[in-house]
N, C-alpha and C. Protein backbone atom coordinates (compact mmCIF):
# COMPACT_ATOMS: atom_id res chain seq x y z
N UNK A 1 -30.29 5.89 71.39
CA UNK A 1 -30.14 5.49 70.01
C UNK A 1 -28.65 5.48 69.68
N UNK A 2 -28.22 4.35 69.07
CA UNK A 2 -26.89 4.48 68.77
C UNK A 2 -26.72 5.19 67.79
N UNK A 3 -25.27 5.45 67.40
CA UNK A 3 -24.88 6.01 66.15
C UNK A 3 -25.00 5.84 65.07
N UNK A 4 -24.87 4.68 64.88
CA UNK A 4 -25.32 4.06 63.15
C UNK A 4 -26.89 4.48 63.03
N UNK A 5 -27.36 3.82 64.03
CA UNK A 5 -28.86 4.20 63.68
C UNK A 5 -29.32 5.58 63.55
N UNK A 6 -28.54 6.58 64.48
CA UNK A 6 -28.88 7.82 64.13
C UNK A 6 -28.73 7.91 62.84
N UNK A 7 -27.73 8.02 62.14
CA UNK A 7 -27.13 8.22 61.09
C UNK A 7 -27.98 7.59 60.22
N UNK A 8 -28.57 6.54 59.93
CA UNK A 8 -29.62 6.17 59.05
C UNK A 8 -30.46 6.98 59.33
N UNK A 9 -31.06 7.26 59.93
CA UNK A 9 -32.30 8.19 60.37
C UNK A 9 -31.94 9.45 59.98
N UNK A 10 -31.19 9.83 59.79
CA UNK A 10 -31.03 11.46 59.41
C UNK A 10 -30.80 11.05 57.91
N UNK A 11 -30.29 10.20 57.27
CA UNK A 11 -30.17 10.14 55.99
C UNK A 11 -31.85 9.99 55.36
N UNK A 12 -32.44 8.83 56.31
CA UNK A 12 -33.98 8.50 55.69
C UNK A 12 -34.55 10.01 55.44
N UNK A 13 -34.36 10.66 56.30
CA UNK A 13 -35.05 11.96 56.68
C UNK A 13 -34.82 13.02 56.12
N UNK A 14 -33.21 13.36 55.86
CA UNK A 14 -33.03 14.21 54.95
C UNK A 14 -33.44 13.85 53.49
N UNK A 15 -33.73 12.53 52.64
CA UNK A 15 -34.46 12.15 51.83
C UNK A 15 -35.70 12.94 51.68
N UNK A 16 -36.33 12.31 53.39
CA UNK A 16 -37.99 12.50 52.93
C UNK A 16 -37.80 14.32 52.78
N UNK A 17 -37.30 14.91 53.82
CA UNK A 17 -37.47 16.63 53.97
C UNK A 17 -37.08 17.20 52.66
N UNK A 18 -36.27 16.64 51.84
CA UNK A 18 -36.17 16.64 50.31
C UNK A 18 -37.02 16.64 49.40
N UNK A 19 -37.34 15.61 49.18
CA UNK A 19 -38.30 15.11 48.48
C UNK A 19 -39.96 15.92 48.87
N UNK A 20 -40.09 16.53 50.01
CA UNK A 20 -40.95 17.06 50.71
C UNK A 20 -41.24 18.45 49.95
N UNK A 21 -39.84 19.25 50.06
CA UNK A 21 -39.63 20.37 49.81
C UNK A 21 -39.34 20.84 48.44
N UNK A 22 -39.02 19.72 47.45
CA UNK A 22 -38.87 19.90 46.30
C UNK A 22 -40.18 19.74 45.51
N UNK A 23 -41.25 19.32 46.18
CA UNK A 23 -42.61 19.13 45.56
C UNK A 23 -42.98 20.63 45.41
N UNK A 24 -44.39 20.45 45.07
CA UNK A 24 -45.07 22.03 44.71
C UNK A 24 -46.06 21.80 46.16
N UNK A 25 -46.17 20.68 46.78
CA UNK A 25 -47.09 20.86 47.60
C UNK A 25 -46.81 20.97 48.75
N UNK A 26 -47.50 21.41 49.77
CA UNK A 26 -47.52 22.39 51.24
C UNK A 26 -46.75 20.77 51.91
N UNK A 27 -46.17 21.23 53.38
CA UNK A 27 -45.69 20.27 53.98
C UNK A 27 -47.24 19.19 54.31
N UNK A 28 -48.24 19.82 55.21
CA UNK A 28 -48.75 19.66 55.79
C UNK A 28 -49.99 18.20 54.53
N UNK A 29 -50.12 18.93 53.15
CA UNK A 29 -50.63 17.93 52.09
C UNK A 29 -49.76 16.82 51.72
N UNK A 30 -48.27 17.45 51.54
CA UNK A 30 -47.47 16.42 51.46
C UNK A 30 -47.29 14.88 52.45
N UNK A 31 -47.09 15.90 53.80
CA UNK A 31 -47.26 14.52 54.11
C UNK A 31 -48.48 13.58 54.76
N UNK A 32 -49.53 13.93 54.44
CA UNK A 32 -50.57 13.26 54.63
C UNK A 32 -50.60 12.36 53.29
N UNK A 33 -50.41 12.93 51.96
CA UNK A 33 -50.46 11.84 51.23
C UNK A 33 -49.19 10.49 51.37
N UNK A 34 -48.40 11.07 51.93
CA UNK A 34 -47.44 10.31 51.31
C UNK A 34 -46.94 9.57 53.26
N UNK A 35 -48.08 9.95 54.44
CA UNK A 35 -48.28 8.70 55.57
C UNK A 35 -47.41 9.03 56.07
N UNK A 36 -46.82 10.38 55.94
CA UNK A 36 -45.48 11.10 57.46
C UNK A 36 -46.41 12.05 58.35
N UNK A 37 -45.99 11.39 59.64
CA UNK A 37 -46.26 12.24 60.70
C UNK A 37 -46.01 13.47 60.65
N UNK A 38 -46.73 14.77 60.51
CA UNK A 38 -46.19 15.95 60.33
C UNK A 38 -45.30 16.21 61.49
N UNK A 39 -46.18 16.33 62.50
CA UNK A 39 -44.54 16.09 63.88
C UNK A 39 -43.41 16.05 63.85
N UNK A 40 -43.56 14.43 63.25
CA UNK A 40 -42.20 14.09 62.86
C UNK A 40 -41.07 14.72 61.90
N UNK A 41 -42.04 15.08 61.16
CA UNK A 41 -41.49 15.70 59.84
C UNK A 41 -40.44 16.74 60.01
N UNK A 42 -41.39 17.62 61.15
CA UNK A 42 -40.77 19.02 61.08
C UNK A 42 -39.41 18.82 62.69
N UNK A 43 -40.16 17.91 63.54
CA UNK A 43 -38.68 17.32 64.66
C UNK A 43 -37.41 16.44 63.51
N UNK A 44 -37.27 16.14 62.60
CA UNK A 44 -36.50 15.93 62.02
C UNK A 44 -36.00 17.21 61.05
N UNK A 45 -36.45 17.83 60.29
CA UNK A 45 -36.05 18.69 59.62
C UNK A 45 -35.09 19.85 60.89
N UNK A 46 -35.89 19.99 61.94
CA UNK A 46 -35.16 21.05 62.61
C UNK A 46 -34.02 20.09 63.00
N UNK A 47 -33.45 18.67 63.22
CA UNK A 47 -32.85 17.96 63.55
C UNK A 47 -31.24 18.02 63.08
N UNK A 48 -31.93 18.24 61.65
CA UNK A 48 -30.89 18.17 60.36
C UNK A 48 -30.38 19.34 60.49
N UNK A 49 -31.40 20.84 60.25
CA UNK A 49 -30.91 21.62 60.07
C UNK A 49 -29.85 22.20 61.60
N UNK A 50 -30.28 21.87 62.64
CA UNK A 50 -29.07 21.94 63.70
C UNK A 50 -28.30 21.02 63.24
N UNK A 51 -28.16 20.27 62.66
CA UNK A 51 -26.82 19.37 62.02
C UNK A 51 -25.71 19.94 61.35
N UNK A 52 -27.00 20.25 60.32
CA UNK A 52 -26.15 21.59 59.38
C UNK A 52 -25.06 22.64 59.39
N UNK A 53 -25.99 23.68 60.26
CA UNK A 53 -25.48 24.33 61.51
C UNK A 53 -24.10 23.71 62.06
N UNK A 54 -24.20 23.06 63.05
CA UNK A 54 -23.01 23.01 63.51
C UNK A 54 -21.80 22.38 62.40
N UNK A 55 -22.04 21.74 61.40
CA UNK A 55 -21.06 21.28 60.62
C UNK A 55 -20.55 22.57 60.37
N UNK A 56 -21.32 23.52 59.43
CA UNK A 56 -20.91 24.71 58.77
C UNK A 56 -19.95 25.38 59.18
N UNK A 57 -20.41 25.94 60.95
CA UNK A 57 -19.85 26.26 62.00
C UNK A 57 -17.91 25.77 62.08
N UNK A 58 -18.15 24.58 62.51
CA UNK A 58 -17.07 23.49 62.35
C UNK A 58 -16.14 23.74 61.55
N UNK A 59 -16.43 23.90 59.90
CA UNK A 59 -15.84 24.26 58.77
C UNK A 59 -15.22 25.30 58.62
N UNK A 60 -15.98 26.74 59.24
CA UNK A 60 -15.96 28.13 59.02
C UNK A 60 -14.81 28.19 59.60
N UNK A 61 -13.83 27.99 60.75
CA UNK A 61 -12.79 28.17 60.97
C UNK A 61 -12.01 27.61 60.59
N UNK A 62 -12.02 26.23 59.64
CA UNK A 62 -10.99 25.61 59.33
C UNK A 62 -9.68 26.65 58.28
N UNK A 63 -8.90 26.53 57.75
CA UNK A 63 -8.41 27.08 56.76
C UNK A 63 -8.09 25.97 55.66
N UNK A 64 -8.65 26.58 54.58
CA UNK A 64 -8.20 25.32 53.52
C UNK A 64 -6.96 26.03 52.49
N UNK A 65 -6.48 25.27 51.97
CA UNK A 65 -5.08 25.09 51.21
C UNK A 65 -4.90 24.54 50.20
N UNK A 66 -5.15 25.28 48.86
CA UNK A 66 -4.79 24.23 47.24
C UNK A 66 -3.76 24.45 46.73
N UNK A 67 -3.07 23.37 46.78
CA UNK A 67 -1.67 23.89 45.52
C UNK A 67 -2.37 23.54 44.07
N UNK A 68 -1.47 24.70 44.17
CA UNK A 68 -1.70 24.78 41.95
C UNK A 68 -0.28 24.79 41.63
N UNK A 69 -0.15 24.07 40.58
CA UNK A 69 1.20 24.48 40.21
C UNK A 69 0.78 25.47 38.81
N UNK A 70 1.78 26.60 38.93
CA UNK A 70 1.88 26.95 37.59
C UNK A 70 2.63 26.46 36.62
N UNK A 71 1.27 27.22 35.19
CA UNK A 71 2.14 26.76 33.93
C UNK A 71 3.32 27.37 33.86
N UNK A 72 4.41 26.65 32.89
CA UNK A 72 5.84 26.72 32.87
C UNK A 72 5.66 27.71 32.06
N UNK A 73 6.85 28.65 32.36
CA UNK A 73 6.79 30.11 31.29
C UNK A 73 8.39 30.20 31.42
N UNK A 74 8.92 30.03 30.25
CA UNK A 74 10.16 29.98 30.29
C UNK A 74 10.53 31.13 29.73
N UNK A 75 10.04 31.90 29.57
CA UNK A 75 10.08 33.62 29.27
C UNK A 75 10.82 34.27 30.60
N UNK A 76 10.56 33.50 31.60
CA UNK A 76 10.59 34.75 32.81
C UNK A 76 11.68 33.71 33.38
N UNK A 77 12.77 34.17 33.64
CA UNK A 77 13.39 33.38 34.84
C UNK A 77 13.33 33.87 35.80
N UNK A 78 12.94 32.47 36.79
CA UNK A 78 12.95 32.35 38.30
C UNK A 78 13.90 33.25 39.14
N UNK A 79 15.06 33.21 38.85
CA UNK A 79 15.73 32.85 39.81
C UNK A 79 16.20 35.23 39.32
N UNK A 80 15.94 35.54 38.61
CA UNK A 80 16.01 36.62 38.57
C UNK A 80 14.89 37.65 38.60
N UNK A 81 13.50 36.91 38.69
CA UNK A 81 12.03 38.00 38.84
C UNK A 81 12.26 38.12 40.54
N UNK A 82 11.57 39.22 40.62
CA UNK A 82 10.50 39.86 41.54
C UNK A 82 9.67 39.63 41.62
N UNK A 83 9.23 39.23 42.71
CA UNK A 83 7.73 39.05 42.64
C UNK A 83 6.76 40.90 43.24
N UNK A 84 5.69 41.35 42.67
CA UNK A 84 5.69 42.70 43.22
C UNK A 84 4.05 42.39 42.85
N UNK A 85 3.34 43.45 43.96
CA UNK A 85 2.07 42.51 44.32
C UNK A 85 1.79 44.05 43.40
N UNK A 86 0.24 43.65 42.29
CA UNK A 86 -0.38 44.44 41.48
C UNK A 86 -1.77 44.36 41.90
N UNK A 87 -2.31 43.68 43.01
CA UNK A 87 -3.54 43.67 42.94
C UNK A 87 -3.61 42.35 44.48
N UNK A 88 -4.51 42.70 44.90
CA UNK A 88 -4.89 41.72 46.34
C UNK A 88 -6.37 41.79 45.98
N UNK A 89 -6.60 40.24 46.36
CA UNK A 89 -7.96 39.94 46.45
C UNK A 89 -8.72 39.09 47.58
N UNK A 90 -9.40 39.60 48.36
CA UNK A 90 -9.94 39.35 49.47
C UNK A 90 -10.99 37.98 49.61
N UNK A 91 -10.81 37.38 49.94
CA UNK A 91 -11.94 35.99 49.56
C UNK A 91 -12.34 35.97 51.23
N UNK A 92 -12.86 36.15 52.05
CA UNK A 92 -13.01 35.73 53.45
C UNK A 92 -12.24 36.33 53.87
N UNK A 93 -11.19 35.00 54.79
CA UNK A 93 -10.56 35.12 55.49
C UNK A 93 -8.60 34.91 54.59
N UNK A 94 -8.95 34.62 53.24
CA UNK A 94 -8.18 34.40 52.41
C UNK A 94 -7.74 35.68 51.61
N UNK A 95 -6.49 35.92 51.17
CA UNK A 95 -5.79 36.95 50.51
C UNK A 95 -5.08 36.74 49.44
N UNK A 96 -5.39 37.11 48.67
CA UNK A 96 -4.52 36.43 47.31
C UNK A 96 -3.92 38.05 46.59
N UNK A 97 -2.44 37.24 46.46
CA UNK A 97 -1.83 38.65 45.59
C UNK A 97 -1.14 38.26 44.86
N UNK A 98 -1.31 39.32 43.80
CA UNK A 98 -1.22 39.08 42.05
C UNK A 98 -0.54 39.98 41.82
N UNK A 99 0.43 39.37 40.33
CA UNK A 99 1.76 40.22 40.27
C UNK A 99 0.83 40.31 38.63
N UNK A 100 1.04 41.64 38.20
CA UNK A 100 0.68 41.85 36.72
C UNK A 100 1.31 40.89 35.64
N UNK A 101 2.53 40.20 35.87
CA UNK A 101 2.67 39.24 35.32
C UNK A 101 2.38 38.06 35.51
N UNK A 102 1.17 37.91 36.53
CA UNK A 102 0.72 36.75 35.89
C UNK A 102 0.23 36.13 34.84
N UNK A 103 -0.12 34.91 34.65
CA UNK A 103 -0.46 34.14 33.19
C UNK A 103 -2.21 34.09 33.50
N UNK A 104 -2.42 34.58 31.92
CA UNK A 104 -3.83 34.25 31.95
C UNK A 104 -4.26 32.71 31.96
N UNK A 105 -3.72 31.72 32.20
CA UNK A 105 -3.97 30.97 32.60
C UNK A 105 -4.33 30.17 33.99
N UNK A 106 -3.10 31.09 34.43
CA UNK A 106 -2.73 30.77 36.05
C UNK A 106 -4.14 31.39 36.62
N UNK A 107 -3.90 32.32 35.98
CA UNK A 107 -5.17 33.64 37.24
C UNK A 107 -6.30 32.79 36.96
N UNK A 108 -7.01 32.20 36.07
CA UNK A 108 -7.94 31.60 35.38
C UNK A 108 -8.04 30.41 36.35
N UNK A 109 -7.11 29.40 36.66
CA UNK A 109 -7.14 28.33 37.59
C UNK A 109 -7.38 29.07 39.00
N UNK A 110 -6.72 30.15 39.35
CA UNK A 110 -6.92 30.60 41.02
C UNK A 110 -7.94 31.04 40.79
N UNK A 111 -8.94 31.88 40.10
CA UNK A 111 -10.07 32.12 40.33
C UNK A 111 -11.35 31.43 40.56
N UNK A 112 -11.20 29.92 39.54
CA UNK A 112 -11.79 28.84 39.93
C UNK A 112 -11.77 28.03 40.86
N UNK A 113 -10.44 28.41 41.62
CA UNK A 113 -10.71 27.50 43.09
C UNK A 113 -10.97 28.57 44.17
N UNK A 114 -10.32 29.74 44.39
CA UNK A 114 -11.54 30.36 45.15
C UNK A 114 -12.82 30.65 45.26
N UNK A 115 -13.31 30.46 43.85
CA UNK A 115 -14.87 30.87 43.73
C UNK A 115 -15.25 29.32 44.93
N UNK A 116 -14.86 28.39 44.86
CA UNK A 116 -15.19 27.13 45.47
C UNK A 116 -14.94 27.16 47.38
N UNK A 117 -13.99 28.15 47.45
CA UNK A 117 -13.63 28.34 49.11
C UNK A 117 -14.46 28.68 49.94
N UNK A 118 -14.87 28.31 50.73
CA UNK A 118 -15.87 29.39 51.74
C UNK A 118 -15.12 30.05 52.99
């Protein structure tokens, strides 16, 4: 099977295993009404979910990287702060450290993109 065609086929499929699983009804009723090979059903679902799998896998070591810029605070000059760590926060494999002067704004944006990191 070539590639494209795989690739349709796992899309058709992750549809149906969807649509399957989001019902109230058993696999086995489901797809008799609705003319899927149960076989099939479940050699595709395990198909996907080794798909899954290895993507995740794949991902889990990547390291990801967001710049934020901070808001301008012209209270504090640059070129004469310290930066002095008040707090570390552990996300994974990620470390984030926070100076008590940060802006409740700033902290507010970094917390929303780590909650998103895996």
């Amino acid at each position: 099977m070539n590639k494209i065609a795989n690739t349709n086929n796992l899309l058709k499929w992750e549809t149906i295993i969807q649509d399957c699983r989001s019902s109230d009804m058993g696999v086995r009723a489901w797809c008799h009404e609705n003319n899927i090979v149960e076989r099939q059903f479940y050699y595709w679902e395990r198909r996907i979910k080794g798909k899954n799998l290895k993507i995740q896998k794949e991902t889990q070591n990547q390291v990801n990287f967001v710049e934020i810029q901070p808001p301008i605070d012209s209270s504090i000059s640059q070129s004469t702060s310290t930066f002095r760590t008040d707090m570390v926060i552990h996300v994974g494999k990620n470390v984030l450290e926070i100076s008590n002067t940060v802006s409740e704004n700033l902290l507010s944006m970094v917390l929303k993109v780590i909650s998103n990191v895996k």
